[in-house]
Protein backbone atom coordinates (compact mmCIF):
# COMPACT_ATOMS: atom_id res chain seq x y z
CA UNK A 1 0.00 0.00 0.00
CA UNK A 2 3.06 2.14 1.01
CA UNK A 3 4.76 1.57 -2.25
CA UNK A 4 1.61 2.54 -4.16
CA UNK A 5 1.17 5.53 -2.73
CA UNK A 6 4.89 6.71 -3.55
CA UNK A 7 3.96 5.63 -6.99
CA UNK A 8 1.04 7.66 -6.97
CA UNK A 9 2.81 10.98 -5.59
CA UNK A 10 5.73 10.49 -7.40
CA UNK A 11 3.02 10.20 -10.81
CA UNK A 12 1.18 13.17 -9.86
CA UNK A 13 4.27 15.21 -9.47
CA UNK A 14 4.73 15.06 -13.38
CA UNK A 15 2.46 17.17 -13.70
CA UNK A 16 1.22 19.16 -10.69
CA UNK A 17 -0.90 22.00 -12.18
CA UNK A 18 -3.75 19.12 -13.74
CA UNK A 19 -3.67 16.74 -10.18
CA UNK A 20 -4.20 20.54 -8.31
CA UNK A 21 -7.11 21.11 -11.03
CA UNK A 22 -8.70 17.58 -9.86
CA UNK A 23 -8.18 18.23 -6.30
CA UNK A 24 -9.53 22.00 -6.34
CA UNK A 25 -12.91 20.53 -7.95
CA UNK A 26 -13.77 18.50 -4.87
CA UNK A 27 -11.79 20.79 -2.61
CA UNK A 28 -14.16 23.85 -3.67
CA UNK A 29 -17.77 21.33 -3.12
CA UNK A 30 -16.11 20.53 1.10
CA UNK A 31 -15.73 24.45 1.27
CA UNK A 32 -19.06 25.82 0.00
CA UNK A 33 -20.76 22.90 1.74
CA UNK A 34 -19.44 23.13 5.36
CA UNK A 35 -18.43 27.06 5.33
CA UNK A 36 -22.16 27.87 4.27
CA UNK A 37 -23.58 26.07 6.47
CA UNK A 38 -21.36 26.80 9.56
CA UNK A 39 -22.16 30.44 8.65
CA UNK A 40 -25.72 30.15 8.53
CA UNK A 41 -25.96 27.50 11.79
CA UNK A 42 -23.81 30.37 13.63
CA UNK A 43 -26.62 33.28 11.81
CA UNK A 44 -29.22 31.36 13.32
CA UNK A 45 -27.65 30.47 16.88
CA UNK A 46 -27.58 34.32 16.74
CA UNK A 47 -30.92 35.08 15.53
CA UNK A 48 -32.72 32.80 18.10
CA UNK A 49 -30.64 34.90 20.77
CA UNK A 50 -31.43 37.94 19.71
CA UNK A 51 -35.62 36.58 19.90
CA UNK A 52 -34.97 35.09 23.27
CA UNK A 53 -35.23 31.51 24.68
CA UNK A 54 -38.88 31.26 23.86
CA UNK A 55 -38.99 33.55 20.52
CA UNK A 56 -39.39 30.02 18.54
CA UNK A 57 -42.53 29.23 20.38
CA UNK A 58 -44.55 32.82 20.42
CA UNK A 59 -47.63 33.58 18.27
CA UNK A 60 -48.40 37.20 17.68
CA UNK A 61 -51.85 37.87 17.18
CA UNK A 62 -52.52 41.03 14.81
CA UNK A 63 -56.42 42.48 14.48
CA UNK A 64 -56.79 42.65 10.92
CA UNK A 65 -54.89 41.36 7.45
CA UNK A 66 -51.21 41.42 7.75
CA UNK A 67 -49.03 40.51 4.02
CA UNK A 68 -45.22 40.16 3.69
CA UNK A 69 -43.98 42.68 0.59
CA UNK A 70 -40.27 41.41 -0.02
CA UNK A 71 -38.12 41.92 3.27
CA UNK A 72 -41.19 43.95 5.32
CA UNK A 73 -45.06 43.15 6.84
CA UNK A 74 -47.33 45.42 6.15
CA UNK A 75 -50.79 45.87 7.44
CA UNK A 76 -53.43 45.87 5.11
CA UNK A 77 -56.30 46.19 7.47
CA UNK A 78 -57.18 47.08 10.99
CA UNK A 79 -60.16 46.38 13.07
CA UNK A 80 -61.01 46.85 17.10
CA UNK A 81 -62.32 43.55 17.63
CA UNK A 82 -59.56 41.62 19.40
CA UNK A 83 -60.41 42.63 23.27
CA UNK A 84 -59.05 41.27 26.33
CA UNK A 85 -61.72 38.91 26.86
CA UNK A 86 -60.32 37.35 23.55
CA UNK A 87 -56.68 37.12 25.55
CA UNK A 88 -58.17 35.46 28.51
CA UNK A 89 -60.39 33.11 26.59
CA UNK A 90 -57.01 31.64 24.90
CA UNK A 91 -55.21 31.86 28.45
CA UNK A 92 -57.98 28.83 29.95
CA UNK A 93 -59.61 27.49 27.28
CA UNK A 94 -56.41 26.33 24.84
CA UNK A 95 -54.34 23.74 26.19
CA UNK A 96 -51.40 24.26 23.90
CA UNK A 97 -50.75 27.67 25.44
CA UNK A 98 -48.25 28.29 28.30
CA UNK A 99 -49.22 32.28 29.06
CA UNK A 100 -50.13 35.19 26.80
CA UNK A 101 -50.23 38.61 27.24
CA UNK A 102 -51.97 41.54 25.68
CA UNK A 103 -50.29 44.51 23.84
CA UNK A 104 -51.76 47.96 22.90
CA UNK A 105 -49.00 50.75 21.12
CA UNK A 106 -49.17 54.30 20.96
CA UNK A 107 -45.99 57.08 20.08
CA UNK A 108 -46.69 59.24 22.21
CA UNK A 109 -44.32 62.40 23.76
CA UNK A 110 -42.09 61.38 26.80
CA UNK A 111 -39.86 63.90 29.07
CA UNK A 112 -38.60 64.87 32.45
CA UNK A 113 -37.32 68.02 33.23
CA UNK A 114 -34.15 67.88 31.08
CA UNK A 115 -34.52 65.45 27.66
CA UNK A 116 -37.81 64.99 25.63
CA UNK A 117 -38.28 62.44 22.93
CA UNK A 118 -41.47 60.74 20.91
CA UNK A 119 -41.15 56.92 21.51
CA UNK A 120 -43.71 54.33 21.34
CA UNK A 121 -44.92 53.47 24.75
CA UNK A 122 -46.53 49.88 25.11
CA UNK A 123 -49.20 48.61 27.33
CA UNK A 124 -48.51 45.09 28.63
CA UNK A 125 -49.50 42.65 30.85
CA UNK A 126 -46.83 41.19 33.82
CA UNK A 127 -46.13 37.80 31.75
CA UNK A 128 -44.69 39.88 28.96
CA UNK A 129 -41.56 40.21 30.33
CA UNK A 130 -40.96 36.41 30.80
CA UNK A 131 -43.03 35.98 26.85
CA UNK A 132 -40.24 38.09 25.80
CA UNK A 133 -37.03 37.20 27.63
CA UNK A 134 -36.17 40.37 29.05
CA UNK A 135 -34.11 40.83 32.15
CA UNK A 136 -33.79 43.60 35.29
CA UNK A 137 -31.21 45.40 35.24
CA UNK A 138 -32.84 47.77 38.18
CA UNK A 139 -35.69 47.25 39.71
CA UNK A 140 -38.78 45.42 38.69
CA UNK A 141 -40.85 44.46 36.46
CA UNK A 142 -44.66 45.26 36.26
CA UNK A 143 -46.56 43.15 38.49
CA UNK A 144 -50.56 41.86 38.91
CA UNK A 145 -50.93 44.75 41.50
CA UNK A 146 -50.04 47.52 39.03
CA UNK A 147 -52.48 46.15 36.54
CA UNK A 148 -55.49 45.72 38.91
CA UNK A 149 -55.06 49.24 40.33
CA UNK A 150 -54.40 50.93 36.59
CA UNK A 151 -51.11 52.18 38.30
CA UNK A 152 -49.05 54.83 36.46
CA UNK A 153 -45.32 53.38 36.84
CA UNK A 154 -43.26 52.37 33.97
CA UNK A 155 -40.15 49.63 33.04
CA UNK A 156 -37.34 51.30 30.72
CA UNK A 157 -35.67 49.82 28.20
CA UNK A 158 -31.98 50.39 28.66
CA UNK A 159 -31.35 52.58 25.81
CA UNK A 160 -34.29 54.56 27.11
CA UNK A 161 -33.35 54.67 30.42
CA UNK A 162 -30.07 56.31 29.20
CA UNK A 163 -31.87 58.87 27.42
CA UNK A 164 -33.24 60.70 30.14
CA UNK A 165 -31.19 59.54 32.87
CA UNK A 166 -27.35 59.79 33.67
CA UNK A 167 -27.08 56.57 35.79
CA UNK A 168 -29.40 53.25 35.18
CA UNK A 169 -29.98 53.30 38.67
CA UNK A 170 -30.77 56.99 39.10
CA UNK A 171 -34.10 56.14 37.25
CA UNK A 172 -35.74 54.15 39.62
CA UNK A 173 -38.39 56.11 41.77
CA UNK A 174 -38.11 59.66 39.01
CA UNK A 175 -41.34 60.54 37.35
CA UNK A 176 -41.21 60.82 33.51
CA UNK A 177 -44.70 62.58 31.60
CA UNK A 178 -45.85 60.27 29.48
CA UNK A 179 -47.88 62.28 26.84
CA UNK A 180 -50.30 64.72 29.95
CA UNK A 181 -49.78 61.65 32.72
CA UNK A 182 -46.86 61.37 35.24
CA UNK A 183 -45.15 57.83 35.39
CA UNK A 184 -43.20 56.40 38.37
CA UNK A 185 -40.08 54.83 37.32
CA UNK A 186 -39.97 51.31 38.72
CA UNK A 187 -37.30 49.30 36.60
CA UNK A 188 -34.94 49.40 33.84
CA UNK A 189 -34.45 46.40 31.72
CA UNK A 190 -31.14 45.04 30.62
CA UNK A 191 -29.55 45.07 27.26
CA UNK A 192 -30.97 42.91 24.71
CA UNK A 193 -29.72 45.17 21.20
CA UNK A 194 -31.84 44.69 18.29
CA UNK A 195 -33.51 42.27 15.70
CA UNK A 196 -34.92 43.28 12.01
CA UNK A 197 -36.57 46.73 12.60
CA UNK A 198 -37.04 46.58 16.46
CA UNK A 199 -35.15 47.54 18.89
CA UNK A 200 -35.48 45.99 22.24
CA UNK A 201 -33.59 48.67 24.17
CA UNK A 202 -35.66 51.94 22.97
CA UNK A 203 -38.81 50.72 24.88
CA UNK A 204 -41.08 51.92 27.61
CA UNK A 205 -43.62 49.62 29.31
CA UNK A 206 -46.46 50.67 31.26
CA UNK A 207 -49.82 48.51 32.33
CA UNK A 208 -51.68 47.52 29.95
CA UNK A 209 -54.79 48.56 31.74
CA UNK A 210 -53.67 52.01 32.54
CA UNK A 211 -52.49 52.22 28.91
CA UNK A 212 -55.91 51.67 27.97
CA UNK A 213 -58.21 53.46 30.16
CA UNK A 214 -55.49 56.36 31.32
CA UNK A 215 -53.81 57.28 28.19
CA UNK A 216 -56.19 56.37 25.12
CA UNK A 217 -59.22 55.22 27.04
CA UNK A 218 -60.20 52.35 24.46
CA UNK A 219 -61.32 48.75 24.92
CA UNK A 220 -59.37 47.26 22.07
CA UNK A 221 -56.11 45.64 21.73
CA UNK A 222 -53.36 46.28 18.86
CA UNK A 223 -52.15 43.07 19.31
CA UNK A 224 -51.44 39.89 21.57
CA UNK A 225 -48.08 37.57 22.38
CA UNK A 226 -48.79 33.88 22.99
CA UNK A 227 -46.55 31.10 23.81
CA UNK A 228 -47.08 27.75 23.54
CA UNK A 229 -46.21 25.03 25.27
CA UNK A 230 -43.58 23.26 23.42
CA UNK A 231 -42.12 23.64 19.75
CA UNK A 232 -44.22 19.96 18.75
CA UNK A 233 -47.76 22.10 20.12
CA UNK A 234 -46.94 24.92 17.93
CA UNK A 235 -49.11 24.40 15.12
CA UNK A 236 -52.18 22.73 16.86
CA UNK A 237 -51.68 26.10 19.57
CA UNK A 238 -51.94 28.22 16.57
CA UNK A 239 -54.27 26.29 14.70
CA UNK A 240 -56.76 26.40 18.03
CA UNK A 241 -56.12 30.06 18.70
CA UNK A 242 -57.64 30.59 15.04
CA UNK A 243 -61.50 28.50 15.55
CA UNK A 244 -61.71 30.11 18.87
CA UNK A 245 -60.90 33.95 17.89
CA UNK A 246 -63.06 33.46 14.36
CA UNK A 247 -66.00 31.18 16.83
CA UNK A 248 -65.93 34.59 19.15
CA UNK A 249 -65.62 37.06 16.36
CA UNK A 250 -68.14 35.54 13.71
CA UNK A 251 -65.50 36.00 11.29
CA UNK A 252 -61.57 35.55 10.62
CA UNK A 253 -60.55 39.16 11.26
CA UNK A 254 -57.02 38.79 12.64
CA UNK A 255 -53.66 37.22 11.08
CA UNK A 256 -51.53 34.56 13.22
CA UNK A 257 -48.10 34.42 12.77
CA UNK A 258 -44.90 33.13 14.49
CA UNK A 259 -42.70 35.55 16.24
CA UNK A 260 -40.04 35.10 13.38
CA UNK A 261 -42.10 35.70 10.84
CA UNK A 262 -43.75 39.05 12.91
CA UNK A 263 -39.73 40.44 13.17
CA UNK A 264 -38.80 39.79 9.36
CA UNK A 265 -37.48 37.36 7.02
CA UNK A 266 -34.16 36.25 9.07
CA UNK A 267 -35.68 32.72 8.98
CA UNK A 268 -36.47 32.63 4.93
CA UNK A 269 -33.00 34.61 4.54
CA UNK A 270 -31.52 31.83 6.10
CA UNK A 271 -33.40 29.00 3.87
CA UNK A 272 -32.57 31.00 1.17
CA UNK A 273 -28.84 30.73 2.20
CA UNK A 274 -28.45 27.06 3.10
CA UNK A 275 -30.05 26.12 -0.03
CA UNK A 276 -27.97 28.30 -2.15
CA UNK A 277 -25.06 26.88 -0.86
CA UNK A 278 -25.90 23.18 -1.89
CA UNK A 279 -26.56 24.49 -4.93
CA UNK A 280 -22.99 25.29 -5.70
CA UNK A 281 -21.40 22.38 -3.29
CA UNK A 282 -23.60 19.82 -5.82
CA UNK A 283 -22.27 21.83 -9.05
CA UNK A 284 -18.32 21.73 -6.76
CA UNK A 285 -18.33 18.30 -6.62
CA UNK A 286 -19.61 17.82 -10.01
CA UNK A 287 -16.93 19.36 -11.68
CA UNK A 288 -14.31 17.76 -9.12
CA UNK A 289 -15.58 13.93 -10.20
CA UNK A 290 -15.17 15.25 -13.93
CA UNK A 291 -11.70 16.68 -13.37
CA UNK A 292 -10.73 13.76 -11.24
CA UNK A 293 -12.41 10.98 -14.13
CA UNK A 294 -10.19 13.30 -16.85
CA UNK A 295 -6.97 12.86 -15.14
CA UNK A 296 -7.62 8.89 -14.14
CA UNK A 297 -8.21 8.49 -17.59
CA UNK A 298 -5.70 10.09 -19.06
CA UNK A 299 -3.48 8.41 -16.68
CA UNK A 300 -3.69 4.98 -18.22
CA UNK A 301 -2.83 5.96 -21.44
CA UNK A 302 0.48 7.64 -19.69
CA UNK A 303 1.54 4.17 -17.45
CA UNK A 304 0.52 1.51 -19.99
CA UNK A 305 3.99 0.04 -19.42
CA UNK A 306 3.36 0.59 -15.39
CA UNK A 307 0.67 -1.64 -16.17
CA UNK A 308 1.66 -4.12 -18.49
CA UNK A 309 5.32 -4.66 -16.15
CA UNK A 310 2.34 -5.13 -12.89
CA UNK A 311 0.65 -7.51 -14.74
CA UNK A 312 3.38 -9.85 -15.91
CA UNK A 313 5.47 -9.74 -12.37
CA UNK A 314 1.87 -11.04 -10.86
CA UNK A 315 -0.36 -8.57 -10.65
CA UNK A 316 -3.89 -9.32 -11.13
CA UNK A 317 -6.94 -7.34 -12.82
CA UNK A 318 -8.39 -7.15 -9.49
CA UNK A 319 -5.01 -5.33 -8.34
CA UNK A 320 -4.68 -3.14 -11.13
CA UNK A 321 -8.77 -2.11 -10.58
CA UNK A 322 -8.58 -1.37 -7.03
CA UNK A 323 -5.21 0.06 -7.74
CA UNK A 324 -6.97 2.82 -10.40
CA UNK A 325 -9.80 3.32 -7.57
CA UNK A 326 -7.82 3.68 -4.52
CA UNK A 327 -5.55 6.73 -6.13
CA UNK A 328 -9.02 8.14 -7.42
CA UNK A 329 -10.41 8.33 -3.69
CA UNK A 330 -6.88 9.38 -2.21
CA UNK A 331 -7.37 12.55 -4.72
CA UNK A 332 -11.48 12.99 -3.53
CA UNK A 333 -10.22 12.46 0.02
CA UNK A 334 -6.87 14.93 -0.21
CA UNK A 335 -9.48 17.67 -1.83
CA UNK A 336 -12.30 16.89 1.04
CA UNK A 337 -8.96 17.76 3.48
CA UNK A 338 -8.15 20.83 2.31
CA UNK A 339 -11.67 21.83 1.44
CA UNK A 340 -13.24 21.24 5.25
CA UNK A 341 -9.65 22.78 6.86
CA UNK A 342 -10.29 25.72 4.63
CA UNK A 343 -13.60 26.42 5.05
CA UNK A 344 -13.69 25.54 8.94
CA UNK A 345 -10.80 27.82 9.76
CA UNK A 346 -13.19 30.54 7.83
CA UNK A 347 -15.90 29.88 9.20
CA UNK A 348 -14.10 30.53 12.94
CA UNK A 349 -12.57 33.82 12.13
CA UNK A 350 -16.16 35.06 10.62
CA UNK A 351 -17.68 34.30 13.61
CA UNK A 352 -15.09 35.51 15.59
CA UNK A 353 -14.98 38.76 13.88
CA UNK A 354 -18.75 39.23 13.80
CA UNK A 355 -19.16 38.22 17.32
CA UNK A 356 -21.38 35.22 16.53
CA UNK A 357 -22.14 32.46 18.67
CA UNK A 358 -19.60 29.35 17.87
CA UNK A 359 -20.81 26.81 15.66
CA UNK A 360 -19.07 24.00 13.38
CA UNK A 361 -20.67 22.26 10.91
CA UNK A 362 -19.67 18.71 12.23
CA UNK A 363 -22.37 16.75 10.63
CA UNK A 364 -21.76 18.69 7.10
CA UNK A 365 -18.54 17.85 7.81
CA UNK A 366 -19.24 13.96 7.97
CA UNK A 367 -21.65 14.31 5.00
CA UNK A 368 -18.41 16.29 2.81
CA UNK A 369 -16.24 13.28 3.45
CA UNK A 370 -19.24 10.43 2.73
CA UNK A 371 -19.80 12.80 -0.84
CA UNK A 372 -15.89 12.74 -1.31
CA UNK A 373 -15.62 8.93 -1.09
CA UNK A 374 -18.08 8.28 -3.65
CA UNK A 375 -17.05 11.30 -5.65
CA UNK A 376 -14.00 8.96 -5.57
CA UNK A 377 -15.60 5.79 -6.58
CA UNK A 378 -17.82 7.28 -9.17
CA UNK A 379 -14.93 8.88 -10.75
CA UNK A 380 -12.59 5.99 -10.75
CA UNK A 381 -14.28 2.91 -12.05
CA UNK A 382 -14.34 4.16 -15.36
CA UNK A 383 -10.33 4.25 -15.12
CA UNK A 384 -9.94 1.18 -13.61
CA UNK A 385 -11.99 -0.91 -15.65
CA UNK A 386 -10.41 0.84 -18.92
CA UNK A 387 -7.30 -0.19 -17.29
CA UNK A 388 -8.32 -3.41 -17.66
CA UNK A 389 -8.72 -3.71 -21.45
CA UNK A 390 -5.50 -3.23 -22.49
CA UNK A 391 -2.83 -6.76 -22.33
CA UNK A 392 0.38 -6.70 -20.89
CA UNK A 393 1.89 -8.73 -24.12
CA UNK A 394 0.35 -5.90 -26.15
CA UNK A 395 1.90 -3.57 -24.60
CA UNK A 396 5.39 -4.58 -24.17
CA UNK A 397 5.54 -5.29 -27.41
CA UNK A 398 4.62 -1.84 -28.40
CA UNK A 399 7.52 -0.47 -26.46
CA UNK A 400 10.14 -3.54 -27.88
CA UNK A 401 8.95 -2.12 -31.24
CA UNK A 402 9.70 1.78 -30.72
């Protein structure tokens, strides 16, 4: 086996610029396979941070007809008919559903004695907080008490918080005007940065029940969060929350969708992506079996005496086959090398420069080598058995003669 290998090196070095040809093909397929999708696992490790631990499992409930137009939602429609009652029905009658919370919006003026800005201030229930992942920095959160009494204290987002106040912690217990109503600070939220085109950090949250009655004095919601229970109860939680809002609204005038899908297109961005990339590793390793079959083939036309001299000292077709196959799978196997070194040594420094979470394509990895064996295989038979046709007495003779 030793010896055949220094044969095969020692062949290959005749002419290095066609075996680097063969080896790039397959070399090229291992990188755009396992660097894609090391990029995109690490793009999506990051995107389900940024939506918090339970982003995969919220619904978002929007009052009227809601359409995706390339990279952005738009509303189409709005109606007034999703109310709280609707919230609380879901809450105890749904069994896929773990906790839900109502949501009403409004931009509204906000300012203390020193800094004014127009931000959107959001009315929400206590669970909201947990729905959505966020953390204290300072504080609290809202609690039951603040809803049942319609009290007029608000949580800060930390980019809001900084805004209007020096110090995180200088915030708690201020009063901020909130369009013609006072507010009592009671907490500032941590850091969370931002996903499509929300920011987590420029918030303000007040209860839901004094954003209602206090501020806008409606009996309507803009919208509702729901999480289910587990990722397999998705579909039957949303699939429930749709009879019973259509049974108690005598018509289907609201639009479901996953939390993804509410933020952007991250998640068909990153479809989009994977595929793409298997798309060019299929069309990689195409065109390293051809270049690998080319120089196989050509190869036996440049060691017919290797051949014939094998074949005479002993050598049988079976040796000369597996011979022809073997080299074709140590070039697959040599470009598979490079290719997954190459692309995983990318794939760190990317992440490492764009401060994504760490992620290596192992099992892509696996599947690159299992594609570069029988790259190998496929390409080689057709060598080997031409290999085959040719006899040793032929072929000596030829040489005698010239």
């Amino acid at each position: 086996m030793i010896v055949a290998l220094r044969q095969l090196v020692a062949y290959f070095r005749v002419d290095r610029r066609r075996t680097l040809i063969a080896i790039f093909g397959i070399a090229m397929g291992a990188t755009s396979l396992v660097l894609m999708d090391s990029i995109s696992g690490a793009m999506k490790k990051k995107v389900e941070l940024e939506l918090g631990r339970l982003g995969s499992l919220l619904v978002m409930v929007v009052p009227g007809e809601v359409k995706a137009i390339g990279q952005r939602r738009i509303q189409f429609s709005r109606y007034t008919t999703l109310k709280m009652g609707d919230v609380e029905a879901i809450r105890r009658l749904i069994p896929f559903v773990r906790a839900a919370s109502g949501l009403k919006k409004k931009a509204l003026s906000v300012r203390n004695s020193v800094t004014e800005s127009n931000l959107v201030v959001s009315g929400v229930e206590q669970s909201y907080f947990n729905l959505l992942d966020y953390e204290v920095e300072a504080g609290r959160v809202l609690v039951r008490d603040d809803l049942l009494h319609k009290k007029k204290v608000v949580v800060l987002g930390a980019k809001t918080a900084a805004t209007f106040f020096p110090k995180i912690y200088d915030a708690i217990g201020k009063d901020l005007n909130i369009g013609s109503v006072t507010f009592r600070v009671v907490g500032v939220l941590k850091k969370r940065g931002s996903f499509s085109n929300e920011d987590f950090d420029e918030t303000l949250f007040v209860p839901l029940s004094t954003e209602m009655t206090v501020i806008e004095n409606v009996d309507f919601l803009d919208g509702a969060v729901i999480e289910a229970r587990s990722g397999n109860e998705l579909k039957a939680a949303i699939k429930d929350i749709g009879k019973l809002l259509e049974t108690r609204h005598g018509k289907r005038d609201f639009t479901l969708n996953t939390y993804q899908e509410v933020q952007g297109t991250a998640s068909k961005t990153l479809r989009l992506f994977s595929v793409l990339s298997r798309i060019v590793a299929f069309v990689a390793f195409c065109v390293g079996t051809l270049g690998i079959l080319a120089v196989m083939a050509l190869s036996i036309y440049e060691r017919l005496l290797e051949i014939a001299v094998k074949r005479v000292t002993g050598a049988t077709k079976k040796d000369i086959f597996l011979q022809f196959l073997a080299e074709s799978m140590i070039l697959s196997m040599a470009g598979s090398f490079l290719g997954v070194i190459f692309s995983l040594t990318v794939a760190l420094v990317v992440q490492l420069l764009a401060a994504w979470p760490l992620y290596l394509a192992i099992k892509t990895v696996m599947i690159s080598v299992f594609l570069s064996c029988l790259t190998g295989i496929g390409a080689g038979i057709y060598p080997a058995t031409k290999a085959l046709e040719f006899e040793p007495r032929t072929i000596l003779k030829l040489f005698e003669e010239l």
